[in-house]
Protein backbone atom coordinates (compact mmCIF):
# COMPACT_ATOMS: atom_id res chain seq x y z
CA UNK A 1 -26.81 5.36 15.31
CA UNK A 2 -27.81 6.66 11.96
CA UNK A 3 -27.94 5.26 8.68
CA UNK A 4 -26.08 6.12 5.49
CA UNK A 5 -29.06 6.14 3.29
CA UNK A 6 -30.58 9.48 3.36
CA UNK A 7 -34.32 8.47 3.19
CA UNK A 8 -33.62 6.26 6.25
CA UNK A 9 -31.19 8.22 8.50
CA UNK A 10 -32.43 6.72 11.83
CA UNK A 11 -32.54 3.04 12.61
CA UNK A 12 -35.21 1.23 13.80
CA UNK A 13 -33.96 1.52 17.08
CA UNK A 14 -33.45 4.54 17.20
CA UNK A 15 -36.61 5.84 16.08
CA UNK A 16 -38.44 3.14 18.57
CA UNK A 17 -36.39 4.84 21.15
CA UNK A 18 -37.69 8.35 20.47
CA UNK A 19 -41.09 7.71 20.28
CA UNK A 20 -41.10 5.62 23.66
CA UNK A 21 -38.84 8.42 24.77
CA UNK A 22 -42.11 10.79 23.31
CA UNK A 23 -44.55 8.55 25.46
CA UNK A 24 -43.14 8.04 28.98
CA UNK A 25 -42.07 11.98 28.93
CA UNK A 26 -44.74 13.74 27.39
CA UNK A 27 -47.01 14.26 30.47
CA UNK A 28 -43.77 16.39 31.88
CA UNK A 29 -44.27 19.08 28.56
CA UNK A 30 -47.10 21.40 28.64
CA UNK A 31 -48.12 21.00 25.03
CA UNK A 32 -47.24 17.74 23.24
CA UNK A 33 -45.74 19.98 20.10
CA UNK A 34 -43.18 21.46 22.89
CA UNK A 35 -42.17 17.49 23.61
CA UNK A 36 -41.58 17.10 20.28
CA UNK A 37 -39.75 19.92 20.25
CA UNK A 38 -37.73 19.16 22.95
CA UNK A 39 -36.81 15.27 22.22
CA UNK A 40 -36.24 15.83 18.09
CA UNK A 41 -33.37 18.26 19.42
CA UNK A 42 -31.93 15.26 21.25
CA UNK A 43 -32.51 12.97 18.62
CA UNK A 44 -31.27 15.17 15.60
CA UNK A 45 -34.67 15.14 13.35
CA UNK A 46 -36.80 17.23 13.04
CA UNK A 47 -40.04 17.69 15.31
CA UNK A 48 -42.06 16.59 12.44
CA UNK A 49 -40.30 13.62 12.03
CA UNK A 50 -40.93 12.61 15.37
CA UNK A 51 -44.67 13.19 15.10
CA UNK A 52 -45.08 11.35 12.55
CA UNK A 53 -43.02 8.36 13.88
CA UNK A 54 -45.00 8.67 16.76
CA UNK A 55 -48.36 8.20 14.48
CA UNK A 56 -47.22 5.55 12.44
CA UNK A 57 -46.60 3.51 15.62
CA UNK A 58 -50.09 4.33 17.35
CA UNK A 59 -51.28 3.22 13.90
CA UNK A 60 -49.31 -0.05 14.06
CA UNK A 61 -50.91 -0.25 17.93
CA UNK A 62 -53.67 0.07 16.77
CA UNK A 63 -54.21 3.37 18.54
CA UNK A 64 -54.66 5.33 16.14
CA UNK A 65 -56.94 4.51 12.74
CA UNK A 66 -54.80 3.64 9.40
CA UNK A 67 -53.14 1.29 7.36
CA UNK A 68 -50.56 -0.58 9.11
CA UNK A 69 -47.43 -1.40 7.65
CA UNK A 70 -48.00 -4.57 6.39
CA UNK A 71 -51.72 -3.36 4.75
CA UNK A 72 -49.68 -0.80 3.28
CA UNK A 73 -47.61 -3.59 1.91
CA UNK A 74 -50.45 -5.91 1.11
CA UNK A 75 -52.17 -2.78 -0.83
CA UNK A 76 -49.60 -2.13 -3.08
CA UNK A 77 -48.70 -5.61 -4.06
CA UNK A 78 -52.38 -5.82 -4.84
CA UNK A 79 -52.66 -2.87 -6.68
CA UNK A 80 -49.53 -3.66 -9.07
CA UNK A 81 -51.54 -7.25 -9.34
CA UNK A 82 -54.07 -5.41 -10.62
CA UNK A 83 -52.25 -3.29 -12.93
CA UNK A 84 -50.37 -6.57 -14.30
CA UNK A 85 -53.69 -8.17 -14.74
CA UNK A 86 -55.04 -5.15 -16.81
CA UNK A 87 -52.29 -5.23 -18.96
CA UNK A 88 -53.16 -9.28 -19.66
CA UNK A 89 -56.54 -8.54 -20.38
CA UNK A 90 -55.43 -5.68 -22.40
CA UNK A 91 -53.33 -7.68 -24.10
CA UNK A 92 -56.07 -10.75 -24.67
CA UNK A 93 -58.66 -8.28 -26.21
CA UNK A 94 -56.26 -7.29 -28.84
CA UNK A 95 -55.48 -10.59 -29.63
CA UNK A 96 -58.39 -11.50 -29.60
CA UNK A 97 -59.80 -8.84 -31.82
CA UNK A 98 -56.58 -9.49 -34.51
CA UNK A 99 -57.69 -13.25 -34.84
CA UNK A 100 -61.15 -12.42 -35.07
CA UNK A 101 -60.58 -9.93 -38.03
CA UNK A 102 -58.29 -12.86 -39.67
CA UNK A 103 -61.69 -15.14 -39.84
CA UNK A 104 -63.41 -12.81 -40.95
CA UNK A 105 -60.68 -11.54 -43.68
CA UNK A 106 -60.25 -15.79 -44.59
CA UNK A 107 -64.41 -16.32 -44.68
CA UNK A 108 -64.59 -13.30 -47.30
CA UNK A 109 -61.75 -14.36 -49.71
CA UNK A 110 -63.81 -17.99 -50.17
């Protein structure tokens, strides 16, 4: 049922479970905070936790605006892309700018 890794303490299934549990039940609660209440006792997290498992999927629904997983995914392999790239250029300018002094130190000394 759970997970030995305490960032991840609920399986997949688990948490899929919960929020369809959230879903089909929550027209039986008065308030949707007091079904969240009620199921994260059953579950063993925390009514927060639920909520926002329940968000993330009516993101990945599309449901609910947000990044999906994946364009989560796709967003940070981009930005570290970007950061890699920045270094290169970094990199290329200083090079550059080395050699360029080095002509300019050879053309003098004729």
């Amino acid at each position: 049922m759970t997970k030995g890794n305490s960032g991840n303490r609920f399986s997949t299934e688990v948490r899929a479970r919960a929020v369809r549990l959230v879903l089909e039940n929550e027209a039986d609660y008065r308030t949707r905070s007091e079904c969240f209440r009620s199921i994260s006792k059953k579950i063993g997290c925390s009514p927060e936790t639920l909520r926002d498992w329940v968000n993330k999927q009516a993101v990945e629904t599309g449901d609910r605006e947000g990044l999906t997983q994946s364009e989560r995914a796709q967003m940070k392999e981009l930005q570290r892309e970007i950061r890699e790239l920045r270094q290169a250029n970094d990199i290329l300018r200083k090079a550059s700018a080395f050699f360029a002094a080095a002509d300019l130190d050879r053309l003098w000394k004729r």
